[in-house]
Protein backbone atom coordinates (compact mmCIF):
# COMPACT_ATOMS: atom_id res chain seq x y z
CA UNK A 1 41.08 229.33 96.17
CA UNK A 2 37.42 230.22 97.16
CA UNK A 3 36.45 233.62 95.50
CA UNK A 4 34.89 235.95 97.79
CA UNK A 5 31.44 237.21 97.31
CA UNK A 6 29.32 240.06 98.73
CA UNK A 7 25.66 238.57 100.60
CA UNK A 8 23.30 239.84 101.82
CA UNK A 9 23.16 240.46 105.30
CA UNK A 10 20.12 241.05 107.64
CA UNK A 11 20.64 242.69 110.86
CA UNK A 12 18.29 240.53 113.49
CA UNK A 13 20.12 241.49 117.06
CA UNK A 14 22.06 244.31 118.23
CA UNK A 15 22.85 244.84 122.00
CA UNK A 16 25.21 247.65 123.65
CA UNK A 17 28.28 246.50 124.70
CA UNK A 18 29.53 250.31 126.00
CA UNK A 19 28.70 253.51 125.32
CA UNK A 20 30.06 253.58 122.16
CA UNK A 21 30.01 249.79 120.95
CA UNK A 22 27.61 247.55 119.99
CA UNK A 23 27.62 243.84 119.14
CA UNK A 24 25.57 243.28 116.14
CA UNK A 25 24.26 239.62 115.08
CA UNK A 26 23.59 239.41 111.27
CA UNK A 27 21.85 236.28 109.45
CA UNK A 28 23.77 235.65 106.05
CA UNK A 29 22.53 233.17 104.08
CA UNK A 30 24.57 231.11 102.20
CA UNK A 31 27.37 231.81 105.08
CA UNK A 32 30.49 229.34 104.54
CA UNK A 33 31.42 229.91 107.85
CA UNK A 34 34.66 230.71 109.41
CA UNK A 35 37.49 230.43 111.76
CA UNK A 36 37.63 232.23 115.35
CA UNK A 37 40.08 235.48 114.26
CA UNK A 38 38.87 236.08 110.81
CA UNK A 39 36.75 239.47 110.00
CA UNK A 40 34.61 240.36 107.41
CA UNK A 41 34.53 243.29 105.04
CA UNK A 42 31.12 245.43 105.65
CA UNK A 43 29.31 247.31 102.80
CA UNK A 44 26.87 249.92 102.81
CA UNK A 45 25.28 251.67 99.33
CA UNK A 46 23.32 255.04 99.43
CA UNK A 47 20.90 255.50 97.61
CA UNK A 48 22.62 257.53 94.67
CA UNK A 49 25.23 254.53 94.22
CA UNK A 50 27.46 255.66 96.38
CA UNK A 51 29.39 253.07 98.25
CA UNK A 52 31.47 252.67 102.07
CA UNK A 53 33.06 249.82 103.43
CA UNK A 54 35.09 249.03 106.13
CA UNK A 55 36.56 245.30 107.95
CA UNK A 56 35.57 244.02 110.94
CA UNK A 57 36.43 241.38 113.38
CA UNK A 58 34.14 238.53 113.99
CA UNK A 59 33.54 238.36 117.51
CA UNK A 60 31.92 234.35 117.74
CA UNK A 61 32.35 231.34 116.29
CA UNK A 62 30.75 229.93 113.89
CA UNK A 63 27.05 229.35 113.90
CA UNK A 64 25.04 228.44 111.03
CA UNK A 65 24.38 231.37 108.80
CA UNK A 66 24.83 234.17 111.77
CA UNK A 67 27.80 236.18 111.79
CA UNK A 68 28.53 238.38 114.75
CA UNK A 69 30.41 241.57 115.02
CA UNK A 70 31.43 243.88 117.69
CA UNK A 71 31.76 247.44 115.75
CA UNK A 72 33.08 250.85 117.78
CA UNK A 73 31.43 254.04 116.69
CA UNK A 74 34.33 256.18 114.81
CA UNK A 75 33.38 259.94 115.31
CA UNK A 76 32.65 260.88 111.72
CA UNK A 77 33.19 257.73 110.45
CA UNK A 78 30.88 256.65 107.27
CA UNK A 79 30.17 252.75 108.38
CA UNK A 80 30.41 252.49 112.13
CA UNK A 81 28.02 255.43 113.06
CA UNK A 82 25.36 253.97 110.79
CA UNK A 83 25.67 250.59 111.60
CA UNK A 84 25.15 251.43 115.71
CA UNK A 85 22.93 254.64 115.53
CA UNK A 86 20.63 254.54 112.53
CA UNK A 87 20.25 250.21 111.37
CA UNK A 88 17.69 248.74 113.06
CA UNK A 89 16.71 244.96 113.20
CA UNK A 90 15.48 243.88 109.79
CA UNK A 91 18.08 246.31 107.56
CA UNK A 92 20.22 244.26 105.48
CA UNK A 93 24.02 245.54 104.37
CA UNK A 94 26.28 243.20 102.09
CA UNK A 95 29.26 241.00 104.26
CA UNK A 96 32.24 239.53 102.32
CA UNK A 97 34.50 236.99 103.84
CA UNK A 98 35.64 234.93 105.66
CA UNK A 99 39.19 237.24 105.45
CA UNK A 100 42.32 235.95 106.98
CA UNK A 101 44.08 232.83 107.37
CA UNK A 102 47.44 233.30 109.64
CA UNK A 103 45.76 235.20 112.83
CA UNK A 104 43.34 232.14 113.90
CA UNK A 105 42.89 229.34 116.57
CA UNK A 106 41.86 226.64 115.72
CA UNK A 107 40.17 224.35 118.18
CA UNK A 108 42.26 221.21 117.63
CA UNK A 109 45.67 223.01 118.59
CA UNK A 110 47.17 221.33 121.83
CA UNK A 111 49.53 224.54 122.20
CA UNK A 112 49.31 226.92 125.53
CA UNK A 113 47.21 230.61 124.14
CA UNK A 114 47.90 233.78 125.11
CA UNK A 115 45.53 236.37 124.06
CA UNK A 116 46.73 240.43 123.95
CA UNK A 117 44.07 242.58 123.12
CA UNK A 118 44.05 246.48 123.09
CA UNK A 119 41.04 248.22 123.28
CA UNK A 120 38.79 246.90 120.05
CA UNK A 121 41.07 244.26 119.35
CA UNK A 122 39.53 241.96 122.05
CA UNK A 123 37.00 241.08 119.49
CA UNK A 124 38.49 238.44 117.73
CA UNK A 125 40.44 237.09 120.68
CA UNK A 126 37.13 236.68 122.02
CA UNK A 127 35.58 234.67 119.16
CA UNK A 128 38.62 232.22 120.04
CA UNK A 129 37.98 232.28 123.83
CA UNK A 130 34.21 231.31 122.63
CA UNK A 131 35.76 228.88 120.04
CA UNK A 132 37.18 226.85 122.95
CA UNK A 133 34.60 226.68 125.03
CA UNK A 134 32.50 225.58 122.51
CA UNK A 135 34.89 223.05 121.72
CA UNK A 136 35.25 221.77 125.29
CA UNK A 137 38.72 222.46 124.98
CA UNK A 138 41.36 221.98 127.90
CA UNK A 139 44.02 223.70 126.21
CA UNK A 140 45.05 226.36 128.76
CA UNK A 141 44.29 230.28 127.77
CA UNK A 142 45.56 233.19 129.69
CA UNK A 143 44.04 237.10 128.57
CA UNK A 144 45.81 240.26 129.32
CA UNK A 145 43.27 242.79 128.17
CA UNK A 146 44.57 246.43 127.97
CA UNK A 147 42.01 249.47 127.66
CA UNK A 148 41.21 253.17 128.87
CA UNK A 149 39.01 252.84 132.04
CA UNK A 150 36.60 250.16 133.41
CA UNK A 151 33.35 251.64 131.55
CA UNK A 152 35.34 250.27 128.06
CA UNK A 153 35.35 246.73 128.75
CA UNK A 154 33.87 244.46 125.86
CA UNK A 155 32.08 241.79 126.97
CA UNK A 156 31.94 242.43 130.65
CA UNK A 157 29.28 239.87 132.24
CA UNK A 158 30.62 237.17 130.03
CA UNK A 159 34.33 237.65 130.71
CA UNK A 160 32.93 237.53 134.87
CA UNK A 161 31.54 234.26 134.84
CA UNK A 162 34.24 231.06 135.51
CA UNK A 163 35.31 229.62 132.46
CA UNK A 164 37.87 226.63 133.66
CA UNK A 165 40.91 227.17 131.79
CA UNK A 166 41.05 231.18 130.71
CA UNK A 167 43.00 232.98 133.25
CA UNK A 168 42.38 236.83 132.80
CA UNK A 169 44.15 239.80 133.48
CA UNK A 170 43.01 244.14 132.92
CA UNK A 171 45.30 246.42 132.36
CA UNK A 172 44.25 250.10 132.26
CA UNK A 173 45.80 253.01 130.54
CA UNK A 174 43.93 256.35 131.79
CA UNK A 175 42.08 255.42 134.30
CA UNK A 176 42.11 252.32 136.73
CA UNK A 177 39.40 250.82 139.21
CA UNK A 178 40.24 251.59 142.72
CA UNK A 179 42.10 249.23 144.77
CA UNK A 180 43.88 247.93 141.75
CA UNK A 181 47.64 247.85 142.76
CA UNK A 182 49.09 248.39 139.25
CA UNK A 183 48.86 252.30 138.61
CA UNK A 184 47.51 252.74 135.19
CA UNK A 185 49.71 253.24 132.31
CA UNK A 186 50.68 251.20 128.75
CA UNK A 187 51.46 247.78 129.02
CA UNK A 188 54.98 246.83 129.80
CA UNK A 189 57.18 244.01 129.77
CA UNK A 190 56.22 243.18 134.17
CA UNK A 191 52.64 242.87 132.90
CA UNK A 192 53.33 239.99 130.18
CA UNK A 193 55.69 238.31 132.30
CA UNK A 194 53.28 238.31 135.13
CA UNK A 195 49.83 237.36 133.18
CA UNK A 196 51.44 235.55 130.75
CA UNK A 197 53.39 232.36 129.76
CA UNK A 198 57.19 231.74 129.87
CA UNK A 199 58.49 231.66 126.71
CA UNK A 200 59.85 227.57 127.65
CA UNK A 201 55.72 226.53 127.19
CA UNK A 202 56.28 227.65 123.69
CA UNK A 203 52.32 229.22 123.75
CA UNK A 204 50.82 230.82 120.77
CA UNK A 205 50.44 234.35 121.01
CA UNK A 206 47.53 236.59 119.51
CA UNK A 207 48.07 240.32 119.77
CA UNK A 208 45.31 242.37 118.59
CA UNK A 209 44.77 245.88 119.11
CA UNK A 210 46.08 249.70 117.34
CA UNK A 211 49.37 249.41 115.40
CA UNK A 212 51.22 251.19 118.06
CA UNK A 213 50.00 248.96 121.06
CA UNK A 214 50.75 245.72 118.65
CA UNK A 215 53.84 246.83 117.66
CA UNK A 216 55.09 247.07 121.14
CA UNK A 217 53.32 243.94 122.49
CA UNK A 218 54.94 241.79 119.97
CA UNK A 219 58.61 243.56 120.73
CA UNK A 220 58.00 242.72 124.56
CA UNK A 221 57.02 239.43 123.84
CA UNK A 222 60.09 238.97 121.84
CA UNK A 223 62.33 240.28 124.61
CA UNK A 224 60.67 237.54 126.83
CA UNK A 225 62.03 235.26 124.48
CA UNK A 226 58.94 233.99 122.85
CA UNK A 227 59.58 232.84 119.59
CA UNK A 228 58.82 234.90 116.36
CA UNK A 229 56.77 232.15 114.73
CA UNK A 230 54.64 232.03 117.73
CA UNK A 231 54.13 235.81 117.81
CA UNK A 232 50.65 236.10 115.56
CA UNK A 233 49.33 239.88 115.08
CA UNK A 234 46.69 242.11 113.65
CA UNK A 235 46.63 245.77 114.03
CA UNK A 236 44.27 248.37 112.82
CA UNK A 237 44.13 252.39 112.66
CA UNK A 238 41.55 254.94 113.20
CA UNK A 239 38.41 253.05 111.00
CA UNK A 240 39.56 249.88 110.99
CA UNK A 241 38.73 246.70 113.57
């Protein structure tokens, strides 16, 4: 098994993706690279010693030595708020991964995808949207993307633009766009039926979001008859991602 080793990592992009997210672009040499779903484990040390870390989703594929990460800012969090506010292009922090081998696409799969993602937990669904069009994939992908309001979309412009084969779908919880005939509210079982597969394709399914939004994606899906082998999650709390 390949040990796992903290590098090195320079910051050399970071771009707003909301008001309170950024997508950061680090260089990391000596990068093994990785696997559209994985995350990374994020390091900062103060100057006394003291140490913070925290995982993160990587939001691309691989690319060389450049890792990419979408990170949230976490009132009073110790990693997030530093990483978005204070680094600037040129800092360097430590990265250790690739993590995670069960929630990942991988680009020779022929099986239907469907992507859940709630709130923050679009990030690594996105890396495997990216992943197949990088690929030139035909397999067929279908996104139901569930957040607060409009102005907390990741990857807006991107997700706009035709991509032949990725069929998308918003869902809001607190606040929806106007003109939008579903009222908004937490996903339910209509809203995976509709901008979903039937369970008969047999797709692979990716739910990514908070524990309670997970946990009651998966149990949907399961009602829908989707099979629990096909039924891949991650979940995070308050400073995870």
């Amino acid at each position: 098994m390949r040990r796992l080793v903290w590098r090195p990592a320079e910051l050399v992009e970071s771009v707003a993706e909301t008001a309170v997210a950024r997508t950061l672009r680090f260089r990391v040499p000596g990068w093994p690279g990785h696997l559209a779903g994985q995350h990374v484990d994020v390091r900062l040390t103060a100057d006394d010693g003291y140490t913070a870390q925290r995982s993160y989703s990587i939001a691309a594929p691989a690319d060389g030595d450049l890792v990419e990460l979408t990170v949230e800012t976490v009132p009073d969090g110790e990693v997030s708020p530093y990483l978005n506010e204070v680094m600037q292009v040129g800092d360097q922090v430590e990265i250790r991964g690739p993590v995670g081998g069960w929630f990942v696409w991988r680009t020779e799969s022929k099986a239907p995808v469907l992507l859940v993602g709630g709130g923050s937990g679009i990030v690594p669904l996105m890396a495997m949207i990216r992943a197949r069009r990088l690929a030139g994939s035909r397999v067929p992908f279908r996104l139901i993307y569930s957040l607060r309001d409009p102005e907390r979309r990741y990857y807006a412009e991107e997700l706009r633009r035709p991509d032949p084969g990725l069929d998308l779908t918003y869902l809001y919880t607190r606040s929806a766009p106007d003109g939008l005939s579903r009222p908004a509210g937490r996903i339910m079982l209509d809203d995976l039926a509709e901008g979903g597969w039937p369970a008969s394709f047999e797709p692979d399914c990716y739910v990514c979001g908070p524990t309670a939004f997970v946990e009651s994606a998966a149990d949907l899906l399961l009602a829908l008859g989707h099979a629990p082998e096909r039924i891949r999650t991650e979940r995070f709390g308050p400073t995870g991602g």
